[in-house]
N, C-alpha and C. Protein backbone atom coordinates (compact mmCIF):
# COMPACT_ATOMS: atom_id res chain seq x y z
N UNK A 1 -31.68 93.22 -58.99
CA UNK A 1 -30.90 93.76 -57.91
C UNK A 1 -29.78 92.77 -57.56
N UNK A 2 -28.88 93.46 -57.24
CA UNK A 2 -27.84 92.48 -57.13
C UNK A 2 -27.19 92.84 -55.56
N UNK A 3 -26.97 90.82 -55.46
CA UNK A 3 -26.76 90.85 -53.91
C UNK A 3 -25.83 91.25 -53.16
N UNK A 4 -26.02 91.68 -52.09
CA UNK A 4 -24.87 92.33 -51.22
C UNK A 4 -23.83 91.66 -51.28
N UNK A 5 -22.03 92.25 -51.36
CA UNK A 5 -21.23 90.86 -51.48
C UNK A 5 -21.10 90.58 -49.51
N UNK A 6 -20.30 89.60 -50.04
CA UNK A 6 -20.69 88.36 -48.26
C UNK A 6 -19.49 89.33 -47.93
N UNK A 7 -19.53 89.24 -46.41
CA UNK A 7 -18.40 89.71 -45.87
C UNK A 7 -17.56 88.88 -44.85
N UNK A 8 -16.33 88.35 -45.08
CA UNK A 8 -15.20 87.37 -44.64
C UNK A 8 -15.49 87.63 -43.06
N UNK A 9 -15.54 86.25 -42.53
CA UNK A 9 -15.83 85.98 -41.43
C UNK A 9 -14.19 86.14 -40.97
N UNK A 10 -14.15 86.81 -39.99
CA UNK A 10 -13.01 87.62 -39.53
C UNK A 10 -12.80 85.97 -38.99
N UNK A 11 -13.14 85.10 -38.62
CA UNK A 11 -12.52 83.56 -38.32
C UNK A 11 -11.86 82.69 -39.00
N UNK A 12 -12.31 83.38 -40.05
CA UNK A 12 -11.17 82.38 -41.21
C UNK A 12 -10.45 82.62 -41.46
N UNK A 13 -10.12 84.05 -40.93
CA UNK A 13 -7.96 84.53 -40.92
C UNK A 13 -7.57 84.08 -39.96
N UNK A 14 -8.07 84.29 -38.93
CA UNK A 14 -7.78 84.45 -37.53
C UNK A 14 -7.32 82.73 -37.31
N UNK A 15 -8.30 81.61 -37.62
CA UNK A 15 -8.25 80.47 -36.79
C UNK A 15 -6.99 79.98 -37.64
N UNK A 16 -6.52 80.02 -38.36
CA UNK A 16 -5.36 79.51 -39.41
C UNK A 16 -4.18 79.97 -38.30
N UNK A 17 -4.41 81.71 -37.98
CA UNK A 17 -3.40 82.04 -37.52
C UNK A 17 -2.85 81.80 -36.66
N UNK A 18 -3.98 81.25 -35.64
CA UNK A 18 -3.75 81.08 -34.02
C UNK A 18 -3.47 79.38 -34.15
N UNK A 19 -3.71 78.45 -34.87
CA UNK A 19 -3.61 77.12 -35.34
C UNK A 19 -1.72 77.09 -35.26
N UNK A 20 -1.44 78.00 -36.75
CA UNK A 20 0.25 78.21 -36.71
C UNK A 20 0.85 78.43 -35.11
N UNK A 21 0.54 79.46 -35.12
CA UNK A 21 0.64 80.19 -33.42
C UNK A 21 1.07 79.51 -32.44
N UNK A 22 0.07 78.48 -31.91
CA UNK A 22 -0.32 77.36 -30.96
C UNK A 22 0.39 76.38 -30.87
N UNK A 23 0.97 75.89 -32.32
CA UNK A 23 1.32 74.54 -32.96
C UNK A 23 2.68 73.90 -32.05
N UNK A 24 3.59 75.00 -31.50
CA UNK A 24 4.87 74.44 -30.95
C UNK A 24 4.66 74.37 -29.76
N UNK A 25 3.34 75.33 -29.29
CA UNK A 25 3.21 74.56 -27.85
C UNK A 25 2.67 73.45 -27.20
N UNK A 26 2.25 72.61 -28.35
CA UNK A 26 1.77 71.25 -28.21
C UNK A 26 3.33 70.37 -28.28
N UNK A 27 3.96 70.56 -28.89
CA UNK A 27 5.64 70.37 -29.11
C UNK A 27 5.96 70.86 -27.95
N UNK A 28 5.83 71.98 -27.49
CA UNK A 28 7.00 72.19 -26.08
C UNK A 28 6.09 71.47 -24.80
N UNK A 29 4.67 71.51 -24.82
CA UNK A 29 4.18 70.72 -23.54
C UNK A 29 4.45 68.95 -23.69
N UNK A 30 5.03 68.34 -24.91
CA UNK A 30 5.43 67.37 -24.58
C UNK A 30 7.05 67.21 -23.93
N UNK A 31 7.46 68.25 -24.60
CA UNK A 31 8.63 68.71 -24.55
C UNK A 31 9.42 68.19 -22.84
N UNK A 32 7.83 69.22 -21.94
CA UNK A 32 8.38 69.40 -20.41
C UNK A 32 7.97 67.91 -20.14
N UNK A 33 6.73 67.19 -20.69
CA UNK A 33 6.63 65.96 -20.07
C UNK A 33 7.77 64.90 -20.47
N UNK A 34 8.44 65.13 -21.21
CA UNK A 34 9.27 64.03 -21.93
C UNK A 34 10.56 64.39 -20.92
N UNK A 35 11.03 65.67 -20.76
CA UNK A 35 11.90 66.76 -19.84
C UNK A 35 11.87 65.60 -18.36
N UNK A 36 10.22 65.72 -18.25
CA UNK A 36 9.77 65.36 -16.44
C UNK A 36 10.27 63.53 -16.50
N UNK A 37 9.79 62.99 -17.30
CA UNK A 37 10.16 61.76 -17.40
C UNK A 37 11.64 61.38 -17.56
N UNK A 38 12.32 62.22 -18.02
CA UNK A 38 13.73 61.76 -18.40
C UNK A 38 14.16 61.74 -16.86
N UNK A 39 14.03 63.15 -16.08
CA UNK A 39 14.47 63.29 -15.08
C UNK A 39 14.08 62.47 -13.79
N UNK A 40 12.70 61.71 -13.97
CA UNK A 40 12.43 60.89 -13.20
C UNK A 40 12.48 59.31 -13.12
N UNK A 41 12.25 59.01 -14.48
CA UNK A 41 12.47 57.83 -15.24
C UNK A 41 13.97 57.06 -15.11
N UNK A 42 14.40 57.63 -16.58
CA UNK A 42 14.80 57.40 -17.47
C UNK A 42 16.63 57.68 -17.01
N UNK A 43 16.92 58.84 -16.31
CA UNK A 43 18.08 58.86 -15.82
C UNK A 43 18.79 58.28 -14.56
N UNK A 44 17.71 58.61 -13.27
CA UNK A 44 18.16 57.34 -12.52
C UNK A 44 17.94 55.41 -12.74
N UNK A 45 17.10 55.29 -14.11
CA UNK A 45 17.30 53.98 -14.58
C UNK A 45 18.53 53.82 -14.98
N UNK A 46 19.04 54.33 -15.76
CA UNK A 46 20.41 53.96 -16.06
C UNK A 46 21.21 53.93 -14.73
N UNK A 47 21.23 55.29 -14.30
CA UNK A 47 22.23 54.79 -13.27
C UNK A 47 22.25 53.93 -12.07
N UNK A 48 20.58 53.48 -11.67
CA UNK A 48 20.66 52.38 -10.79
C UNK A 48 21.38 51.57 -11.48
N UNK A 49 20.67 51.29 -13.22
CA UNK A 49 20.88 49.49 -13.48
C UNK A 49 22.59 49.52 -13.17
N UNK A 50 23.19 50.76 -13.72
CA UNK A 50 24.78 50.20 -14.02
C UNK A 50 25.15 50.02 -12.78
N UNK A 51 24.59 50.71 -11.38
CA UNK A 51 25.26 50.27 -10.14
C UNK A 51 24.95 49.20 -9.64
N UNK A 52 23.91 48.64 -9.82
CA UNK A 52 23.36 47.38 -9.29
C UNK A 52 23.01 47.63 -8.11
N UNK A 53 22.12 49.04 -8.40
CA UNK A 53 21.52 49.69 -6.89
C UNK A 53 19.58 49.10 -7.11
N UNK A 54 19.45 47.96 -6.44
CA UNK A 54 18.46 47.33 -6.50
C UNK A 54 17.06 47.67 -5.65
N UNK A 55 17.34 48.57 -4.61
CA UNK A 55 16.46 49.63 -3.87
C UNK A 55 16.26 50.54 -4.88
N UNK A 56 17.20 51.27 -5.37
CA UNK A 56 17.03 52.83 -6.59
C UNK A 56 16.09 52.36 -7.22
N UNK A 57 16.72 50.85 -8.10
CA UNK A 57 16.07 50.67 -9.40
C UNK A 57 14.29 50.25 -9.53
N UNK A 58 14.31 49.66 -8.17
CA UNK A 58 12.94 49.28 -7.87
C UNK A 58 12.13 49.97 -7.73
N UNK A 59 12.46 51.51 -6.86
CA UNK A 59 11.78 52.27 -6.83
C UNK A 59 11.23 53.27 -7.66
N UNK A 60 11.58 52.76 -8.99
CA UNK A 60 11.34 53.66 -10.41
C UNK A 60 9.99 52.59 -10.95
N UNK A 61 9.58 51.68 -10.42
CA UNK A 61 8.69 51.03 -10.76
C UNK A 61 7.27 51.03 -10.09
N UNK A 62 6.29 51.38 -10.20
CA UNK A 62 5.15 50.94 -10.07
C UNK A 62 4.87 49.67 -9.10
N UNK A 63 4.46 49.63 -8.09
CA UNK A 63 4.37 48.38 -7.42
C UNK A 63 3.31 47.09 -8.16
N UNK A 64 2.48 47.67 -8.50
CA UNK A 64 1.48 46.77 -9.39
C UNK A 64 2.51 46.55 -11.12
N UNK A 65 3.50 46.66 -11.18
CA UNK A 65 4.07 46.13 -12.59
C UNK A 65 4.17 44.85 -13.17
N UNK A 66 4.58 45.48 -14.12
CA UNK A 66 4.91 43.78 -15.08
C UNK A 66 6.03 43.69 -15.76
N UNK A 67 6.92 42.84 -15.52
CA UNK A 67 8.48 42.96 -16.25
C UNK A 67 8.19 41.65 -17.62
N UNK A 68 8.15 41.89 -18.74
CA UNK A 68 7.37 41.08 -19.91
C UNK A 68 9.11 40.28 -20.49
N UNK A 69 9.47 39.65 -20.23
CA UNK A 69 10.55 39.03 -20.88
C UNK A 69 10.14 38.42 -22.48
N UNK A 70 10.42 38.98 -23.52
CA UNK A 70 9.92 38.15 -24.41
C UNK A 70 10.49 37.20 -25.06
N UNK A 71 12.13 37.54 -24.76
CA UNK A 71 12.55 36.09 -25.55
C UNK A 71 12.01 35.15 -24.69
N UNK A 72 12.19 34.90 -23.50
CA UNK A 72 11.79 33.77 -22.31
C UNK A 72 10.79 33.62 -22.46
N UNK A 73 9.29 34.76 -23.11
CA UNK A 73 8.04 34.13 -22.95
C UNK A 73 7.41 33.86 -21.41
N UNK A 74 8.07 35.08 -20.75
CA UNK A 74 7.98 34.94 -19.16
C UNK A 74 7.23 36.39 -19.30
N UNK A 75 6.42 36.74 -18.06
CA UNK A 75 5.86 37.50 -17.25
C UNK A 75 6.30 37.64 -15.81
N UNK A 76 7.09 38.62 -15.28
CA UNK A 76 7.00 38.83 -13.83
C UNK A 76 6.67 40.05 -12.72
N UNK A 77 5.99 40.15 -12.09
CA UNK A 77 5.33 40.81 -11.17
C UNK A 77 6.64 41.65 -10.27
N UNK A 78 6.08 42.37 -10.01
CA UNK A 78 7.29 43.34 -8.79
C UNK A 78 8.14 42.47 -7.88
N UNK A 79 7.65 41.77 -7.31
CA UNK A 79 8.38 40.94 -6.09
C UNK A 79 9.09 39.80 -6.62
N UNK A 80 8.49 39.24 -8.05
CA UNK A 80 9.92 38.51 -8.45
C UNK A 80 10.75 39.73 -9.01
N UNK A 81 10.14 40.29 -9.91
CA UNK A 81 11.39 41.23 -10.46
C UNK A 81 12.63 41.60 -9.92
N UNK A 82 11.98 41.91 -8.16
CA UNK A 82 13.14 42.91 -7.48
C UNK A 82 14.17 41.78 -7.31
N UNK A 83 13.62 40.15 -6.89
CA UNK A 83 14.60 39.36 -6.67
C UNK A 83 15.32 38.89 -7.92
N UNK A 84 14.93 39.04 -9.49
CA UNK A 84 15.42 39.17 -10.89
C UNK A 84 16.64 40.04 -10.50
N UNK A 85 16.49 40.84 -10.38
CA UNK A 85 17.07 42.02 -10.40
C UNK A 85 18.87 42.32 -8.78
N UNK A 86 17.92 41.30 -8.16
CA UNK A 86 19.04 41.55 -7.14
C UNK A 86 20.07 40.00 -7.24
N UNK A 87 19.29 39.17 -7.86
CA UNK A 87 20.37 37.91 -8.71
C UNK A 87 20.93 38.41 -9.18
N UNK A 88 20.70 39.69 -10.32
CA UNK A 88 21.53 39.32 -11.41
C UNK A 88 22.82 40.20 -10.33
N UNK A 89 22.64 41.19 -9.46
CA UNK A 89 23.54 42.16 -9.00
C UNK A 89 24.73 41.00 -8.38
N UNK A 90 24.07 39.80 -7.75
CA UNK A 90 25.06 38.73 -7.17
C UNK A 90 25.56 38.13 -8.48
N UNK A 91 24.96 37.61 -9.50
CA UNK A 91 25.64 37.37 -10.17
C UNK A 91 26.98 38.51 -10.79
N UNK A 92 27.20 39.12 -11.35
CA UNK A 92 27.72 40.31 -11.86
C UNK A 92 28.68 40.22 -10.73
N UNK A 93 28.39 40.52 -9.31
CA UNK A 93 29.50 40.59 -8.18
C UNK A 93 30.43 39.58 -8.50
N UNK A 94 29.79 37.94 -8.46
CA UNK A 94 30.62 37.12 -8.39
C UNK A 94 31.80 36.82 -9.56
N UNK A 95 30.99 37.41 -10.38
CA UNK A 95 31.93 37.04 -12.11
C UNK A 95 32.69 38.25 -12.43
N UNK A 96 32.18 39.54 -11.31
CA UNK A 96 33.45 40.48 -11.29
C UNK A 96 33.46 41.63 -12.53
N UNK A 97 32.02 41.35 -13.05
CA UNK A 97 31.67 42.60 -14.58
C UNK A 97 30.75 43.83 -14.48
N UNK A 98 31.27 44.69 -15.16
CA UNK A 98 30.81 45.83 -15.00
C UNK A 98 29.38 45.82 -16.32
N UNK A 99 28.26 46.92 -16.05
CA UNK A 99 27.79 46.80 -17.02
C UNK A 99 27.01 48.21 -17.03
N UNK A 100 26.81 49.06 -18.50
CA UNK A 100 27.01 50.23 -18.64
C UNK A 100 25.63 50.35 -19.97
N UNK A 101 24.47 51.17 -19.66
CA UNK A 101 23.38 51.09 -20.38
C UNK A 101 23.08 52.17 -20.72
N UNK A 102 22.79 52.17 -22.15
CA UNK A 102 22.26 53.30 -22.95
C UNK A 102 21.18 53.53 -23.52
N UNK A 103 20.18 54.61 -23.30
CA UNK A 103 18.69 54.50 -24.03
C UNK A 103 18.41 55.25 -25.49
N UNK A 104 18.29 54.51 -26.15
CA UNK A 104 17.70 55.88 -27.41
C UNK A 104 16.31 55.18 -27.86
N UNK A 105 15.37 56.15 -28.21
CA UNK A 105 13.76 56.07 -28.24
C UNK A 105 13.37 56.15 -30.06
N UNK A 106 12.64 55.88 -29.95
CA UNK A 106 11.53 55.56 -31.83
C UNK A 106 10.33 56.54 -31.17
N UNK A 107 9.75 56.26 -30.18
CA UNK A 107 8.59 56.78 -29.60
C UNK A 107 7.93 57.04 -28.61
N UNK A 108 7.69 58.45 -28.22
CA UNK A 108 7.44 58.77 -26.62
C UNK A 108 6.26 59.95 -27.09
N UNK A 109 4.75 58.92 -26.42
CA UNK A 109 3.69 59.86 -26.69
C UNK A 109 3.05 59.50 -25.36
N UNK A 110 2.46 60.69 -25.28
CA UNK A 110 1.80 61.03 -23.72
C UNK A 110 1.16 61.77 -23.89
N UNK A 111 0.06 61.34 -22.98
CA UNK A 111 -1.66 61.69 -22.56
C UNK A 111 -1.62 61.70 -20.88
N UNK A 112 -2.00 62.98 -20.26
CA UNK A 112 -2.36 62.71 -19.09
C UNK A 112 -1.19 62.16 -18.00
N UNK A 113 -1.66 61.43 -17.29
CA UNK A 113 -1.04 60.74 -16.26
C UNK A 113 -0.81 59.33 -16.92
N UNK A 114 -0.32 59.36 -18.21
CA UNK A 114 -0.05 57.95 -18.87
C UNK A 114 1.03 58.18 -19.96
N UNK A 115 2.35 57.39 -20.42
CA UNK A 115 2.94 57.21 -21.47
C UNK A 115 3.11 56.13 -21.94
N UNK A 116 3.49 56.09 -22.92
CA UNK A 116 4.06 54.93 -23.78
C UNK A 116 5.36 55.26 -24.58
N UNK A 117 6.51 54.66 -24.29
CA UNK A 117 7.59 54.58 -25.12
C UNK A 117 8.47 53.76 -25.43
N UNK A 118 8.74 53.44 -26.54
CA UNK A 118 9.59 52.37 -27.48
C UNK A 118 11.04 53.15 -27.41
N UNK A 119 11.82 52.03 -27.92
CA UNK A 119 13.10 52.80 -28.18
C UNK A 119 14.04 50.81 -28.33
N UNK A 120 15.45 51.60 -28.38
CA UNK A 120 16.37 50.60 -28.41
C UNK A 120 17.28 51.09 -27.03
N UNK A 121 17.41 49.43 -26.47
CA UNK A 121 19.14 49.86 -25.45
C UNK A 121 20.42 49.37 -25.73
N UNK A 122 21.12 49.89 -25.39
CA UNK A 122 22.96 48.65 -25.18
C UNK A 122 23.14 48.92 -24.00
N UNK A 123 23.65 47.29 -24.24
CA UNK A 123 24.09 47.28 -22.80
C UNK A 123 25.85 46.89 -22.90
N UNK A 124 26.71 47.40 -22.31
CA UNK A 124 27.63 47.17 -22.13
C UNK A 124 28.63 46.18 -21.26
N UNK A 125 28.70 45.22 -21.54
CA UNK A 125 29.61 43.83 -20.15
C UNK A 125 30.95 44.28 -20.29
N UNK A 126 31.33 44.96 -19.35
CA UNK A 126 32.73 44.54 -19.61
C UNK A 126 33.30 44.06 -18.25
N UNK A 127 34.39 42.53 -18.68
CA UNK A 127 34.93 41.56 -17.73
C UNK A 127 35.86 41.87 -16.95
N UNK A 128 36.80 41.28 -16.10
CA UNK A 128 37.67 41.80 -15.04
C UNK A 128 38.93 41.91 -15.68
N UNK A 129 39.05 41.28 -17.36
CA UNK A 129 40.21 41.85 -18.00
C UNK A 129 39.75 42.85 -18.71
N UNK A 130 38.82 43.52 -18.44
CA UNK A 130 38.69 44.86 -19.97
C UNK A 130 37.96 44.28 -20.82
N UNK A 131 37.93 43.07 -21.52
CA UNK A 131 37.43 43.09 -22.46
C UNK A 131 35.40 43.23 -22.53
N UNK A 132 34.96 43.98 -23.02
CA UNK A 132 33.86 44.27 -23.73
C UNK A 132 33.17 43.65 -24.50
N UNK A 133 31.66 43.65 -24.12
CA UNK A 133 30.91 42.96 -25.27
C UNK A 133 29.57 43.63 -25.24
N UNK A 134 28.64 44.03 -26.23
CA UNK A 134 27.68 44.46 -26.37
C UNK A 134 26.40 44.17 -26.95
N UNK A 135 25.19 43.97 -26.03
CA UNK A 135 24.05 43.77 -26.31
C UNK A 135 23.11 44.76 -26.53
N UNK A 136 21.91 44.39 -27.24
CA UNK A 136 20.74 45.06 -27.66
C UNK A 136 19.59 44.78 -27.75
N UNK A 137 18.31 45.34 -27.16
CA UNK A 137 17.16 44.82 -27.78
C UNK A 137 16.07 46.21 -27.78
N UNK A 138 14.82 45.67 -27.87
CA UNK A 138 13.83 46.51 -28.39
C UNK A 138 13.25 46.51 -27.17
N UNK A 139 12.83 47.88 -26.92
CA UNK A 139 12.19 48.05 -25.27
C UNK A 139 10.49 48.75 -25.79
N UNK A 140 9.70 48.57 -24.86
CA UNK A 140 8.06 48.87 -25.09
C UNK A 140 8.08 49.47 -23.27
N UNK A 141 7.50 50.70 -23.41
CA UNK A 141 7.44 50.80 -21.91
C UNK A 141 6.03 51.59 -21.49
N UNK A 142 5.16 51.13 -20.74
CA UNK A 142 4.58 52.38 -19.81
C UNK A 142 4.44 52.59 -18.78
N UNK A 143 4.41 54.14 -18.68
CA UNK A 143 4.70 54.81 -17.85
C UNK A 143 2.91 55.27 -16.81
N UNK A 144 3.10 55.00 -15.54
CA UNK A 144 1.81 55.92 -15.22
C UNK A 144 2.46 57.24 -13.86
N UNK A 145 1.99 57.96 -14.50
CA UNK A 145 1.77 59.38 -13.19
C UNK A 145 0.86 59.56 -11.87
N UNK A 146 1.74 59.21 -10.76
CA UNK A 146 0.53 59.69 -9.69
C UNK A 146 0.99 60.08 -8.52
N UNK A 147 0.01 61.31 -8.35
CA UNK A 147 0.47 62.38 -7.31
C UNK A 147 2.15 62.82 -7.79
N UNK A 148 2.14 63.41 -9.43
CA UNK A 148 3.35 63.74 -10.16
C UNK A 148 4.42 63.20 -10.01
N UNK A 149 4.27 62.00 -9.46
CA UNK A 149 5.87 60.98 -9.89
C UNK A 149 5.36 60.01 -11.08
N UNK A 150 6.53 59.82 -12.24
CA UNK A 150 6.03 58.81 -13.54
C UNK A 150 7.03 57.88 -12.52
N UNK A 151 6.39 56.60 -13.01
CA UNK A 151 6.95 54.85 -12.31
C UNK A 151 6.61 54.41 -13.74
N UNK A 152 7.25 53.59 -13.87
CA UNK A 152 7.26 52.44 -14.94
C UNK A 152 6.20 51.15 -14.85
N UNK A 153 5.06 51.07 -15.50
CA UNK A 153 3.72 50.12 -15.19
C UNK A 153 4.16 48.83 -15.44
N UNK A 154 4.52 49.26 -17.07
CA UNK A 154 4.92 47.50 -17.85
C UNK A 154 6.41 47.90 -18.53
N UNK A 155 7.03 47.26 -18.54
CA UNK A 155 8.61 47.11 -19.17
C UNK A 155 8.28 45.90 -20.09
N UNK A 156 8.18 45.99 -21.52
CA UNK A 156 8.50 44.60 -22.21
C UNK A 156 10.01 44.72 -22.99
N UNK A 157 10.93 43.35 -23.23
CA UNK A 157 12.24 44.10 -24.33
C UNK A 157 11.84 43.20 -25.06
N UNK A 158 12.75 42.80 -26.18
CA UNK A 158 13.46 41.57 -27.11
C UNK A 158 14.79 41.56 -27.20
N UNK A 159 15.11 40.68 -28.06
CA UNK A 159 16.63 40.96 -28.45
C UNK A 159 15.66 41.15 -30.47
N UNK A 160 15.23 40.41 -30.23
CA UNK A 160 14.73 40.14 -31.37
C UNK A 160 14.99 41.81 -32.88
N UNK A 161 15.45 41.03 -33.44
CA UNK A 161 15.37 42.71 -34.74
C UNK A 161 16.24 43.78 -34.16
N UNK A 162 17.05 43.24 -32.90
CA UNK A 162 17.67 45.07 -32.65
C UNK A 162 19.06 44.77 -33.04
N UNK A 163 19.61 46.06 -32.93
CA UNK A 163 21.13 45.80 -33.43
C UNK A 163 21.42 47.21 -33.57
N UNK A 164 23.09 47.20 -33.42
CA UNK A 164 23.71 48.38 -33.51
C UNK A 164 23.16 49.72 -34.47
N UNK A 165 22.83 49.53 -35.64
CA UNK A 165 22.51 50.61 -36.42
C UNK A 165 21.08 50.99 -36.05
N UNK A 166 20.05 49.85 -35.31
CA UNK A 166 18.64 50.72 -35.34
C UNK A 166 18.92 51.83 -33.66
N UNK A 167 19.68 51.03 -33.13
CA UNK A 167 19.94 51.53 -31.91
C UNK A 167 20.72 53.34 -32.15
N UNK A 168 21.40 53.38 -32.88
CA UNK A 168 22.27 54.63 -33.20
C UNK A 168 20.88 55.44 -33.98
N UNK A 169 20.21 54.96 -34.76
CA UNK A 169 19.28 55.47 -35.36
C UNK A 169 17.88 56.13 -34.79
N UNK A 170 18.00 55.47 -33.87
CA UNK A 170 16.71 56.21 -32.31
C UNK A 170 17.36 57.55 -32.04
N UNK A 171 16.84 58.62 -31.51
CA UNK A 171 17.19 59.42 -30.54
C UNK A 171 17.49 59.51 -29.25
N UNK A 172 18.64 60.07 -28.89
CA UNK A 172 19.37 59.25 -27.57
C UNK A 172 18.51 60.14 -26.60
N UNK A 173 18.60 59.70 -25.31
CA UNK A 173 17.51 60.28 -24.30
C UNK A 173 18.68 61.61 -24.02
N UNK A 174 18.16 62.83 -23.85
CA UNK A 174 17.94 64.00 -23.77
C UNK A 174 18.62 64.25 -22.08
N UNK A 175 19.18 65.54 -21.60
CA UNK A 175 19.27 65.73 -20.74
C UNK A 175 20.43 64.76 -19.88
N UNK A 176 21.39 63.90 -20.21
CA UNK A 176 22.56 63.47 -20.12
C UNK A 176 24.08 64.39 -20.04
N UNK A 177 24.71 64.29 -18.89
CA UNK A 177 25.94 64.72 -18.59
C UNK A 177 25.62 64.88 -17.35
């Protein structure tokens, strides 16, 4: 006697299909978090740093943070940072230079009420005659979420390995004009 043939588990079309199906909305739900971060993050960072708005910029940070300097081999906590941060605005006043910052990313993955993202910046000096000069380094960042605002936990950069072409070669942050 010969055996009944098997009959296809209606799951093994199906789960392939709904797998395809599914697949871009794992892509678009990072999509809105990457969306939520730009808009909270990532765009008023730039535009504090270039104003040397040292209330704005602070307040994109996490009070428990860590600002990781690595060429210096320094570590600093929120309350030096903000005074890091409001030197450099006196400095810059006194020497009379403008300075103009750009983000493009290697990597932005997120879980939860947590991110992590790499990327490259420039930064732009330009002096009280016009003339221009441009820096770069490698940025490491995370991000934590709470009560739906992202703040910035840890900021590490370098200068180390960055440079104009890896910087053009990142993807520039999204949602700009």
């Amino acid at each position: 006697m010969e055996p009944a043939p098997r009959r296809k588990n209606k799951w093994t079309v199906v789960h392939p299909l709904l797998f395809v199906m599914f697949l871009p909305m794992v892509g678009f739900g990072q999509d809105l978090v990457t969306d939520t971060i730009n808009r909270q993050v990532w765009l008023p960072f730039i535009r504090t740093y270039n104003d040397h708005d040292v209330d704005g910029f602070m307040a994109l940070h996490h009070t428990d943070m860590m600002r990781v300097l690595q060429d210096q081999g320094d570590l600093l906590r929120y309350v030096e940072y903000r005074t890091s941060v409001a030197n450099a605005r006196e400095r810059d006043a006194s020497r009379q230079v403008t300075r103009q910052l750009d983000l493009h990313f290697t990597e932005r993955t997120h879980r939860g009420n947590r991110a992590f993202e790499v990327g490259y910046y420039q930064v732009t000096i330009t002096n009280r005659s016009g003339v221009s000069q441009e820096f770069y380094g490698l940025f490491h960042v995370v991000l934590v979420r709470e009560n739906g605002t992202w703040r910035i936990w840890m900021d590490a950069d370098t200068s180390v390995g960055a440079d104009a072409e890896k910087f053009n070669n990142a993807a520039p942050i999204s949602g700009r004009g």
